[in-house]
Protein backbone atom coordinates (compact mmCIF):
# COMPACT_ATOMS: atom_id res chain seq x y z
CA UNK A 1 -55.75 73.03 5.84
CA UNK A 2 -53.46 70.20 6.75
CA UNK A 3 -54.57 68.05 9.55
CA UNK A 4 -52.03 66.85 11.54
CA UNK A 5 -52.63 63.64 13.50
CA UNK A 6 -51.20 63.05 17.29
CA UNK A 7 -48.28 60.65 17.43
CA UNK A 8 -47.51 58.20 20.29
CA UNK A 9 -44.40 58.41 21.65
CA UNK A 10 -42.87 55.44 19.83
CA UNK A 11 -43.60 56.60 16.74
CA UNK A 12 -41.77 59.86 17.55
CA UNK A 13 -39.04 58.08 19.16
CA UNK A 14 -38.22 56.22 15.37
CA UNK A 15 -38.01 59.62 13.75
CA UNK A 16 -35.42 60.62 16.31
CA UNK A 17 -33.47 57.32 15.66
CA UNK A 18 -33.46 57.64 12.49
CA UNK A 19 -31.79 61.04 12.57
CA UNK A 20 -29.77 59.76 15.03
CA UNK A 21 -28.41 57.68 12.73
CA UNK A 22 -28.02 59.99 10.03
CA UNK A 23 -30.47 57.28 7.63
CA UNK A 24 -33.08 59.74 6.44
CA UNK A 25 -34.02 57.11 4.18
CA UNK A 26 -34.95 54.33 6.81
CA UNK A 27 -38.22 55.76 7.07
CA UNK A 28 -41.08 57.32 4.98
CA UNK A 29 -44.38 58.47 5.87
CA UNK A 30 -47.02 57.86 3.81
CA UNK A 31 -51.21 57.68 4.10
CA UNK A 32 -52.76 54.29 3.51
CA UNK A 33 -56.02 52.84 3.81
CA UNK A 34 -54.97 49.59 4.08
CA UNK A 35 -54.90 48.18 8.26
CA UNK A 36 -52.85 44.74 6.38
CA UNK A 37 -50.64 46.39 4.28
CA UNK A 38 -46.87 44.54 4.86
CA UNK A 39 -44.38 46.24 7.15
CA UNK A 40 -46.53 48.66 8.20
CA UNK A 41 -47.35 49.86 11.72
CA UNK A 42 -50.25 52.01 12.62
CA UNK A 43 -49.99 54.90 15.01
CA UNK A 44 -52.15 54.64 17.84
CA UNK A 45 -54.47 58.15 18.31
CA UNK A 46 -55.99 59.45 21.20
CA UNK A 47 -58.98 61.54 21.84
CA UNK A 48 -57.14 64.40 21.32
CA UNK A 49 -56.51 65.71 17.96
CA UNK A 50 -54.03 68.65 17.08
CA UNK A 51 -54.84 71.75 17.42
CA UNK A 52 -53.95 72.69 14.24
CA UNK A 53 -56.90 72.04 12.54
CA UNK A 54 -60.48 72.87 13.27
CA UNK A 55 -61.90 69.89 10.96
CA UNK A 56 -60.85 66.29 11.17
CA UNK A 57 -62.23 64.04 8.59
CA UNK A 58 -62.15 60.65 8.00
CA UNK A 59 -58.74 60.67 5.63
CA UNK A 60 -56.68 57.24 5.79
CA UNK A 61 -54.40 56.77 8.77
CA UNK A 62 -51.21 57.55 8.66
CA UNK A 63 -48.60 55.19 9.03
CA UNK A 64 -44.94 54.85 9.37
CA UNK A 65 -43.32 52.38 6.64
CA UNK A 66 -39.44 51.04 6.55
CA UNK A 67 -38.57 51.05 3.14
CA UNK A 68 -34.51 49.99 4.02
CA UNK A 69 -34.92 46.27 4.84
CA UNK A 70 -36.72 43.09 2.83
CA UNK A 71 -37.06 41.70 6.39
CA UNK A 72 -40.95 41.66 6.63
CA UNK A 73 -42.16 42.16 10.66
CA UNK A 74 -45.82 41.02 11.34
CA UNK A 75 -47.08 44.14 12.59
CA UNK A 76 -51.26 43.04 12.33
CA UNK A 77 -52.27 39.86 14.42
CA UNK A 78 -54.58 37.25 12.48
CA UNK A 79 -57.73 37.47 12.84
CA UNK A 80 -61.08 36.20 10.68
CA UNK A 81 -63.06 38.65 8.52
CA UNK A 82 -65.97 40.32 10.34
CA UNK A 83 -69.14 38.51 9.42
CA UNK A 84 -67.36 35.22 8.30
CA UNK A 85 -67.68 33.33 11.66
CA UNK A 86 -72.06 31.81 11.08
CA UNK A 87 -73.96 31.90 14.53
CA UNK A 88 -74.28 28.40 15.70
CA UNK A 89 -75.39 28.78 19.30
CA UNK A 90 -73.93 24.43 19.83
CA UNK A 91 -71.10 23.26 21.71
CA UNK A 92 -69.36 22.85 18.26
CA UNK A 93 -70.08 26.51 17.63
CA UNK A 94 -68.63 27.66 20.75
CA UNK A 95 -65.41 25.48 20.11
CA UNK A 96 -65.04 26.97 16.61
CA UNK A 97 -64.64 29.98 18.87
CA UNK A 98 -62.40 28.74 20.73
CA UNK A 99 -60.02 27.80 17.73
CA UNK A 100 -59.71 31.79 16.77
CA UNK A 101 -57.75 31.63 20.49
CA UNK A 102 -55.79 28.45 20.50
CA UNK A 103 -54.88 25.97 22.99
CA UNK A 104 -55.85 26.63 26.34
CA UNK A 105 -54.50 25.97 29.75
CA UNK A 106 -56.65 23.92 31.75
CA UNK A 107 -56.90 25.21 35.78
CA UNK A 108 -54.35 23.01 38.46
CA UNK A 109 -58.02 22.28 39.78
CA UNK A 110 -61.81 22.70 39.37
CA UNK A 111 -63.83 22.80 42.76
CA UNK A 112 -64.50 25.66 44.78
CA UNK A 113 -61.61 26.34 47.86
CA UNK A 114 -63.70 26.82 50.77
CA UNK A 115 -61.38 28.73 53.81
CA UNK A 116 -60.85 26.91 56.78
CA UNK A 117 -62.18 27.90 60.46
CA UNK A 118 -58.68 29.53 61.31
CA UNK A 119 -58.08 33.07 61.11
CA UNK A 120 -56.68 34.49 58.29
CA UNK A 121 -53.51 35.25 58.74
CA UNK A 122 -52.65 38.98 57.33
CA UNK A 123 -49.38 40.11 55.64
CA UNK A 124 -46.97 42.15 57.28
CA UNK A 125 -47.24 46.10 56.29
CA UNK A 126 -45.63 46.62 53.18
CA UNK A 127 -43.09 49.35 53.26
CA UNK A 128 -43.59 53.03 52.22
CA UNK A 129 -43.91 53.93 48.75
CA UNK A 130 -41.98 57.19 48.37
CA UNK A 131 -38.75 57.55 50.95
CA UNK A 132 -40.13 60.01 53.79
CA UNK A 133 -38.00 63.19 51.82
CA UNK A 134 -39.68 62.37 48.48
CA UNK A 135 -43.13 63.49 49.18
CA UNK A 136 -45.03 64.47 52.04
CA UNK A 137 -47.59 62.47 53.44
CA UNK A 138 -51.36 63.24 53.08
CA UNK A 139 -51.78 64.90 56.15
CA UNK A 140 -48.77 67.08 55.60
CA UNK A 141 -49.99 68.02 51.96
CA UNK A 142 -53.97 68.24 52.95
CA UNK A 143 -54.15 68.90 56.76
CA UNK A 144 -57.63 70.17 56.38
CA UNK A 145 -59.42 67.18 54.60
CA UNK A 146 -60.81 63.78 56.15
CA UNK A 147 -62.97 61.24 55.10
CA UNK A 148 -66.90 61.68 55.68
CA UNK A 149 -68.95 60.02 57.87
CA UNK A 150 -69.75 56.39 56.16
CA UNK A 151 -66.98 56.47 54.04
CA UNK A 152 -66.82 53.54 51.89
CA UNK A 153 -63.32 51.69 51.36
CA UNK A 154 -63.41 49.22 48.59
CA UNK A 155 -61.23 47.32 46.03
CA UNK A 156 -62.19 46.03 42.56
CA UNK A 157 -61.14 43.29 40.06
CA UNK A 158 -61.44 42.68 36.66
CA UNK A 159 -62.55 39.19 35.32
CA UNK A 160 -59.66 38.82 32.78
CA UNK A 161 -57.09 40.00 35.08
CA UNK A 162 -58.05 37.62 38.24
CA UNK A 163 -60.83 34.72 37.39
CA UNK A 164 -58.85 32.34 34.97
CA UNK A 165 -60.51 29.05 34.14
CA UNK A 166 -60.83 30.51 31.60
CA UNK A 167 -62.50 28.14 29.41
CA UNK A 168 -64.28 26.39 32.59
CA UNK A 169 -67.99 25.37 32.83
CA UNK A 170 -69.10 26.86 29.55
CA UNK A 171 -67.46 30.76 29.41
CA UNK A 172 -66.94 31.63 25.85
CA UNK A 173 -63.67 33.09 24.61
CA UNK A 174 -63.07 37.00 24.98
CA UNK A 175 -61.54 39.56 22.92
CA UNK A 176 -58.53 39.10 25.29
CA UNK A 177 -58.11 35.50 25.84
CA UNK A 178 -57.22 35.97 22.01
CA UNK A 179 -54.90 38.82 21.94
CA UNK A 180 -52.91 38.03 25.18
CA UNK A 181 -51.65 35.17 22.65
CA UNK A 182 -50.66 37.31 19.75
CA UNK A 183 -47.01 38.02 18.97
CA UNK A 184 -45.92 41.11 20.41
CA UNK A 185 -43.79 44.18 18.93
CA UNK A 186 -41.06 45.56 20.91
CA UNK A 187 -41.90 49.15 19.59
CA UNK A 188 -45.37 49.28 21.93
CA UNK A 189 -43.26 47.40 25.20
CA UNK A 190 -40.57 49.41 25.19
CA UNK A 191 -39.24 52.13 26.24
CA UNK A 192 -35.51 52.31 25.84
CA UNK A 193 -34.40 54.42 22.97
CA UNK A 194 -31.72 52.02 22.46
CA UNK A 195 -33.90 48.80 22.14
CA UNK A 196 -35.91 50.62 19.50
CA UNK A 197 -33.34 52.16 17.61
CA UNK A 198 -31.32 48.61 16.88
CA UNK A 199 -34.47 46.68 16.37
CA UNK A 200 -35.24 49.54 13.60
CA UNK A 201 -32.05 50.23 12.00
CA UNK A 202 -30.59 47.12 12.26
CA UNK A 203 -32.60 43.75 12.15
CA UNK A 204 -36.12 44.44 12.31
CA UNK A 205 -37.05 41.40 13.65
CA UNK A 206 -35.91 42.41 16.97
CA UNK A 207 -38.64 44.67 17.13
CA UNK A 208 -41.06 40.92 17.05
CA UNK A 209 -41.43 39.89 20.78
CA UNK A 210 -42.71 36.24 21.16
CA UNK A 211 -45.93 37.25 22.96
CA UNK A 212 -47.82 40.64 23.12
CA UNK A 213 -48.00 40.36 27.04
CA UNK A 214 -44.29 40.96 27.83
CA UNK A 215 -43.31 37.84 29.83
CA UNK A 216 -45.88 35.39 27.77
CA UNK A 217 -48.55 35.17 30.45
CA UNK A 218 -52.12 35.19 29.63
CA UNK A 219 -55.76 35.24 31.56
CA UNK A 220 -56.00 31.30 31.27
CA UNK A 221 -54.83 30.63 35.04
CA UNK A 222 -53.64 33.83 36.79
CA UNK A 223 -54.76 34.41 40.21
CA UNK A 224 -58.04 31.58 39.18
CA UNK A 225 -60.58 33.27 41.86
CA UNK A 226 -62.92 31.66 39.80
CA UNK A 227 -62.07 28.57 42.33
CA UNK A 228 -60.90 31.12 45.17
CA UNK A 229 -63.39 33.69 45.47
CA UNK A 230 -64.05 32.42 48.93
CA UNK A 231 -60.40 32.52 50.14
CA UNK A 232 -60.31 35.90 48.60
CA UNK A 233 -63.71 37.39 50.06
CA UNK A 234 -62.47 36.06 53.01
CA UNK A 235 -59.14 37.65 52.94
CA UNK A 236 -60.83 40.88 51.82
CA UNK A 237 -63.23 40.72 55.00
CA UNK A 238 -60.24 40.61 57.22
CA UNK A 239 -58.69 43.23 55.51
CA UNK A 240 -61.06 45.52 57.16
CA UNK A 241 -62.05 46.41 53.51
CA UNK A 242 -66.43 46.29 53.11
CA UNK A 243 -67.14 46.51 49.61
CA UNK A 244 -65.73 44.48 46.77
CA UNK A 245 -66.06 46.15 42.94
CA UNK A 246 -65.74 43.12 40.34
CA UNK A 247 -66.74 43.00 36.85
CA UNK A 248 -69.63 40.91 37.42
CA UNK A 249 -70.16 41.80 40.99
CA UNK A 250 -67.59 42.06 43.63
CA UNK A 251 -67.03 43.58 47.81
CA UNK A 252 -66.42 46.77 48.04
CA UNK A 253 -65.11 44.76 46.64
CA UNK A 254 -65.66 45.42 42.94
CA UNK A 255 -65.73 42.87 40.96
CA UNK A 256 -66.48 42.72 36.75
CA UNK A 257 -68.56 39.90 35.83
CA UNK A 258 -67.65 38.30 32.61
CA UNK A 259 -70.32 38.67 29.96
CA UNK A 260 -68.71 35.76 28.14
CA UNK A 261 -69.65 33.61 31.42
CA UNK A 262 -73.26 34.67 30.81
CA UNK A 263 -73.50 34.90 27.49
CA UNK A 264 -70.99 32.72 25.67
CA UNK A 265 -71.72 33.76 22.58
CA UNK A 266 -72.75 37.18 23.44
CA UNK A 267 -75.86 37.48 21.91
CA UNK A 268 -79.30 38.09 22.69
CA UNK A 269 -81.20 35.22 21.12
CA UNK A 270 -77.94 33.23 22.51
CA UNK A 271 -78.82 30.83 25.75
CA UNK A 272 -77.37 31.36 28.78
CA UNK A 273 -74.86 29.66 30.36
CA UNK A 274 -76.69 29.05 33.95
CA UNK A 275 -73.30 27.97 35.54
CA UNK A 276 -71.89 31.45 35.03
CA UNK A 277 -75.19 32.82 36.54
CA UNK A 278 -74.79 30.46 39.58
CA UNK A 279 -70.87 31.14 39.89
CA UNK A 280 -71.44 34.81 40.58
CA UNK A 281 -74.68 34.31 42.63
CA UNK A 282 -72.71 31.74 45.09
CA UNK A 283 -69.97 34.93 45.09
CA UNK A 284 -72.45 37.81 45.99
CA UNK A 285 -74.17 35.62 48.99
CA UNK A 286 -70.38 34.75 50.08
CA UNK A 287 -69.19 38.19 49.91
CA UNK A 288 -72.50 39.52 52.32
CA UNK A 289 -72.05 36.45 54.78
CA UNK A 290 -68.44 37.88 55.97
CA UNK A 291 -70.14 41.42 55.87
CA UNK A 292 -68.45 42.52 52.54
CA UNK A 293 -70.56 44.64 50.05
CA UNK A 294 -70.90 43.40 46.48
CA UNK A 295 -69.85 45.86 43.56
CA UNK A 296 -71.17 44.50 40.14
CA UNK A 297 -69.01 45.90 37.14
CA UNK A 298 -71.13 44.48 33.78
CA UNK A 299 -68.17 45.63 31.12
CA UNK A 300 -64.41 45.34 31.94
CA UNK A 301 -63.21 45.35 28.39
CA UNK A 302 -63.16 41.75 27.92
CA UNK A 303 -66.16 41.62 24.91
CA UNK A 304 -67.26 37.93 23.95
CA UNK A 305 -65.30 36.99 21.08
CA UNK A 306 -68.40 36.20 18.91
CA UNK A 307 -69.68 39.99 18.90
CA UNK A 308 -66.14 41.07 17.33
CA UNK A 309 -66.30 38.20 14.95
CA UNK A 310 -70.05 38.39 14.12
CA UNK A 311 -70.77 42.13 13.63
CA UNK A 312 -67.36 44.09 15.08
CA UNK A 313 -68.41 44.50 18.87
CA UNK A 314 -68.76 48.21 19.52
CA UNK A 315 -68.20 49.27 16.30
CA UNK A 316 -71.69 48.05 15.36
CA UNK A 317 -75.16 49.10 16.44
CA UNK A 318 -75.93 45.62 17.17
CA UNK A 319 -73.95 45.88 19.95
CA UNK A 320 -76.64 48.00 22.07
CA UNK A 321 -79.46 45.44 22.30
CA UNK A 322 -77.19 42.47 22.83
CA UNK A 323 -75.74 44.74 25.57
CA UNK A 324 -78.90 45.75 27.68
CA UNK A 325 -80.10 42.16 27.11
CA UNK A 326 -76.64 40.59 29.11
CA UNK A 327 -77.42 43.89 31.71
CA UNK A 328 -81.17 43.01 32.01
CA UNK A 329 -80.19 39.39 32.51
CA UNK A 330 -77.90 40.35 35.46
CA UNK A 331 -80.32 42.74 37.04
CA UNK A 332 -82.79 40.26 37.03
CA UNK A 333 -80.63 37.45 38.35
CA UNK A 334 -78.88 39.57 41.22
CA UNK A 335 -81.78 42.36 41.65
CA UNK A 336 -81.59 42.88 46.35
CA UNK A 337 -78.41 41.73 47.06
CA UNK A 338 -76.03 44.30 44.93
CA UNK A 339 -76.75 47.71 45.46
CA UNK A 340 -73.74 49.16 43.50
CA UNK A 341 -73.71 49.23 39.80
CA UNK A 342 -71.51 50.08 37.38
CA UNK A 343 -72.06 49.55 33.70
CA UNK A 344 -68.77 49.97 32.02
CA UNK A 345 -65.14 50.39 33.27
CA UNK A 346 -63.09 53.25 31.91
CA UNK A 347 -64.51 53.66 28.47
CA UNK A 348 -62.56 55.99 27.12
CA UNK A 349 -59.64 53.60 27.72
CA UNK A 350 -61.78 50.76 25.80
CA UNK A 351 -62.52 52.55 23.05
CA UNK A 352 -58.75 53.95 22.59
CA UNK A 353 -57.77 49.87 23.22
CA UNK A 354 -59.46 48.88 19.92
CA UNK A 355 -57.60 51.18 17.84
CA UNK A 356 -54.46 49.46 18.94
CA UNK A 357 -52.17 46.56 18.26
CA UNK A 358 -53.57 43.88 18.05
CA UNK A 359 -57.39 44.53 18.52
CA UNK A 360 -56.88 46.54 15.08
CA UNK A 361 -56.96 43.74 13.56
CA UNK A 362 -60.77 43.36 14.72
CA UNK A 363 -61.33 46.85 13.08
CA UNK A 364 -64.29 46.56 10.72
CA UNK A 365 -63.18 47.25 7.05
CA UNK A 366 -63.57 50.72 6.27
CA UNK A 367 -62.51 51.90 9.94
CA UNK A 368 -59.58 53.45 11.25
CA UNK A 369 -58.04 54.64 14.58
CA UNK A 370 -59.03 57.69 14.09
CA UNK A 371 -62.72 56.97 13.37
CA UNK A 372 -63.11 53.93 15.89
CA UNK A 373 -62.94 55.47 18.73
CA UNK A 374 -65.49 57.63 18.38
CA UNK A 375 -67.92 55.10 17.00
CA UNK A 376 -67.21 52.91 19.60
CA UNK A 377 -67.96 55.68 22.24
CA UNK A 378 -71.20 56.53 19.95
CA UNK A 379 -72.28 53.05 20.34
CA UNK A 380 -71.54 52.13 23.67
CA UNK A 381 -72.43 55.63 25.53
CA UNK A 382 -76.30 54.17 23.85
CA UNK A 383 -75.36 50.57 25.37
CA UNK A 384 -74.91 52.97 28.60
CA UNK A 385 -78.45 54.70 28.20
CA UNK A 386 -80.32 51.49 27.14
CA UNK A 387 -78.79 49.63 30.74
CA UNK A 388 -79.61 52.48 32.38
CA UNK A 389 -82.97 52.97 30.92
CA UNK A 390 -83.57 49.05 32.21
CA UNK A 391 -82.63 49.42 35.25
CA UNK A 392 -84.92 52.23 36.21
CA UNK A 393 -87.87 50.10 34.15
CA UNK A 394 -87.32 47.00 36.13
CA UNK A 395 -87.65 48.48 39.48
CA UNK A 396 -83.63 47.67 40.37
CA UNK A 397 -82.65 48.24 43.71
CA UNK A 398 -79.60 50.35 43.89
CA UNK A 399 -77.94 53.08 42.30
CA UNK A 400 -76.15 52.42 38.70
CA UNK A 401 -73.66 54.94 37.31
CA UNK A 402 -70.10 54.04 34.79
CA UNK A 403 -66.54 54.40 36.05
CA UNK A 404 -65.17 57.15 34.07
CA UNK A 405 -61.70 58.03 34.32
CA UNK A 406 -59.09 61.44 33.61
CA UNK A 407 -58.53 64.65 34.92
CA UNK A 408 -58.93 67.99 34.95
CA UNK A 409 -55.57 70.16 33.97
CA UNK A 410 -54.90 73.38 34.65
CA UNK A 411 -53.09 76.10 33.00
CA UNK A 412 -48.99 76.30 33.20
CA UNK A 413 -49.66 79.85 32.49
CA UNK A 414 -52.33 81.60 34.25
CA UNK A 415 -52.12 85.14 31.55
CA UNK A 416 -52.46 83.47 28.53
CA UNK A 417 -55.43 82.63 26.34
CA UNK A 418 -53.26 79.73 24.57
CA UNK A 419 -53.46 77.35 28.19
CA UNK A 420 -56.68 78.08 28.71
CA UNK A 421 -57.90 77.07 25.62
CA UNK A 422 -55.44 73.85 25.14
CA UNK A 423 -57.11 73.22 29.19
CA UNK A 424 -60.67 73.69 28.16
CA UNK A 425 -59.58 71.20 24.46
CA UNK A 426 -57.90 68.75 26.76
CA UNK A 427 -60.97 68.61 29.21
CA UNK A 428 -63.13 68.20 25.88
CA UNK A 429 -61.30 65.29 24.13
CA UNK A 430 -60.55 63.54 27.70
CA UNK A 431 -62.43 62.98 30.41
CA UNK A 432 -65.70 64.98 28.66
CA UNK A 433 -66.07 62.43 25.79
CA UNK A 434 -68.04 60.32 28.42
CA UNK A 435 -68.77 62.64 31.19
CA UNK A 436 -70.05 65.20 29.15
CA UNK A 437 -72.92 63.38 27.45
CA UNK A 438 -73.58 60.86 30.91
CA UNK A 439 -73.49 64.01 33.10
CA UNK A 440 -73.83 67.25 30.76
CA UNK A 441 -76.46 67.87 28.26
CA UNK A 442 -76.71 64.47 26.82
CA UNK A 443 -74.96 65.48 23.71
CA UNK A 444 -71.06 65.60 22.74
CA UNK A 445 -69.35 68.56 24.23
CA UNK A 446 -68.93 71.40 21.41
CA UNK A 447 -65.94 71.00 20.61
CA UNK A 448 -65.82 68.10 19.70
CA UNK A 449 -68.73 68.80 17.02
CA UNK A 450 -66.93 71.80 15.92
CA UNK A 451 -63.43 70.14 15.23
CA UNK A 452 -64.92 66.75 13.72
CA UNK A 453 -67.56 65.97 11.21
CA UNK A 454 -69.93 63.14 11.11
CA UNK A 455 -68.05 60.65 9.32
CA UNK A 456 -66.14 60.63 12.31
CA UNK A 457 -67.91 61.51 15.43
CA UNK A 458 -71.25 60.36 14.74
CA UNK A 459 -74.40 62.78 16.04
CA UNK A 460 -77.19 61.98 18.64
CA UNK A 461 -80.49 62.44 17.83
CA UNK A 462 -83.05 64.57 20.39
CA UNK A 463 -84.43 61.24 21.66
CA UNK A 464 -80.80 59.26 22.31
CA UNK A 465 -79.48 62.87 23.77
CA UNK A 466 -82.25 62.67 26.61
CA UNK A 467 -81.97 58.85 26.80
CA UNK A 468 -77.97 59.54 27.48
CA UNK A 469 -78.38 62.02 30.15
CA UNK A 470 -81.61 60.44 32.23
């Protein structure tokens, strides 16, 4: 039976400009194995497969390919063959690192802002979001509902997004530090039909953008709390906010830490970096001196280059011990003060990142989008358990749990058997993927074993299933 694959909306966007056009000979859709092959662009996949047919396998992605132009595109960023980087755990292995990213932009300064004895001084209220007759308020909508007793309000940062110094007192380069500086296609940051339709039909390479973030920004400087954590913490205190989520820890204020800090080179027989350590151990004690809770996110997407270039990152088993060693690490190192821990942020949206432009470039040979994903999830819902597993072993104090995110539909039509099985599929290939096997039976919901074989969602065994859902 054919399987049909889910397009993005870009992809389905050139079909209709091309019809548009009348030029039924701009495009043609063909299957390839190749993720380098010239003037092609891979469709990105979701989760969710069609419905159409009840077994995926691992056939080559398809691909769209413009056969009415000479003009090649780059549509794959450059990136070294998996495996070809050796493991030199010096300072001139970390900078050969550094040269898969590029130049760097140093920080306006490097010493620690410490807030002065005044008052902070608070914004004015922002105005509302939605005009009055747009929406209705919360209380208007839910009249019934209020927050419980000891209610915790919080707010969270990732480490890419707000740190910056980003090659400062002995980080290693991420994933993203390198593909923030790739060149970016308008097809994937656009989404006027008109845009995509000239860049296509006319001069393909108006479809190249000069950097893959839209305005050519990058995680080098950005908001560098790395410096102002205090002024932030501090801000955040008066804010009336008490916990702080960060990737790494955070207030409530969460806060992701950045493995690469820790770990430059990611692995576990790699030394630490005790000046990462120190950074977010001087942030945790700030944060509880101005009565602000500390949130500790371990994964915000941003993987240590070296894992991607050394093995593929998640698409690897090697990827779970060098994993619960950076968690084990942190537990140790921050084990009293953070009470709140979160191993990974939004998996499902990591493990759909990969299979995209330009991480697919990091693909290991022989992967796909359509088969990455799920080994990626395989992998790092084991990561998950192992951390877990630690935690409990160590004595932690604290609770630890992931940040999953999606929803739960529910059915246009309420008569039909249709809706309620597309709800129960889109419930499966969501949100479940994670929250089935973290909070379920350990195992992948059914139907996701039903609709795809091994070679693409890999199996647990009895022993990982029961490590997954302890």
């Amino acid at each position: 039976m054919l399987a049909l694959r889910a397009l993005n909306l870009a992809s389905l966007v050139l079909c209709a400009a091309a019809q548009a056009a009348q030029t039924p000979s701009v495009l043609s859709v063909l299957s390839t194995s190749s993720a380098t092959s010239q003037g092609v662009i891979g469709l990105s996949q979701s989760f969710i497969p069609s419905a159409i047919s009840p077994t995926l396998s691992a056939t080559p992605s398809t691909t769209v390919v413009f056969s009415s132009s000479t003009t090649q595109t780059p549509t794959s960023a450059p990136f070294v063959p998996i495996g070809s980087i050796p493991r030199n755990y010096t300072p001139e292995g970390l900078q050969q690192l550094w040269d898969l990213v590029g130049p760097v932009d140093p920080p306006p300064f490097t010493t620690t802002a410490i807030p002065g004895p005044a008052p902070v001084t608070l914004p004015t209220a922002p105005p509302p979001l939605y005009p009055t007759w747009y929406a209705l308020g919360p209380k208007g909508v839910f009249p019934h509902l209020s927050f419980p007793k000891g209610f915790t309000f919080g707010v969270a940062t990732a480490a890419y997004q707000v740190e910056g110094a980003t090659m400062s007192e002995g980080k290693g380069p991420t994933a993203w530090d390198w593909a923030g500086r790739q060149p970016g296609l308008l097809l994937l940051l656009s989404s006027l039909l008109s845009e995509i339709a000239t860049c296509i039909l006319t001069d393909r390479s108006l479809c190249v953008t000069e950097d893959a973030i839209a305005d050519g920004t990058n995680g080098d400087i950005v908001d560098l709390q790395y410096f102002l954590y205090k002024n932030d913490t501090a801000r955040t205190a008066a804010l009336g906010v008490n916990a702080h989520s960060f990737s790494s820890p955070y207030l409530i204020f969460g806060k992701s830490i950045s493995w690469a800090r820790i770990f430059p080179f990611g692995t576990k027989d790699s030394p630490i970096n005790q000046a990462g350590l120190d950074h977010y151990s001087d942030l945790i004690d700030f944060s509880l001196s101005v009565g602000v809770e500390p949130v500790v996110t371990l994964f915000h997407w941003d993987i240590p280059i070296a894992l991607t270039a050394y093995y593929g990152g998640f698409l690897s088993p090697n990827i779970v011990d060098d994993y619960v060693n950076y968690a084990t690490t942190v537990f140790k190192a921050y084990n009293g003060r953070v009470q709140r821990w979160y191993t990974f942020n939004e998996p499902q949206v990591y493990c759909n990142q990969i299979t995209t432009y330009p991480f697919t470039a990091m693909l290991i040979p022989g992967f796909n989008a359509s088969t990455a994903m799920y080994h990626c999830a395989y992998h790092l819902l084991k990561a998950h358990a192992g951390a877990v597993r630690v935690f409990r072993a160590m004595n932690i104090s604290g609770e630890i749990a992931f940040k999953n995110a999606g929803y739960v539909g529910t059915v246009w039509r309420t008569n039909t058997t249709e809706d309620a099985e597309a709800l129960e599929r889109n419930a499966a290939f969501g949100i479940g993927v994670f929250a089935g096997p973290v909070y379920g039976s350990g195992d992948w919901p059914g139907l996701l074993k039903e609709t795809l074989d091994e070679t693409i969602l890999p199996r647990f065994t009895e022993e990982e299933k029961n490590d997954i859902k302890g």
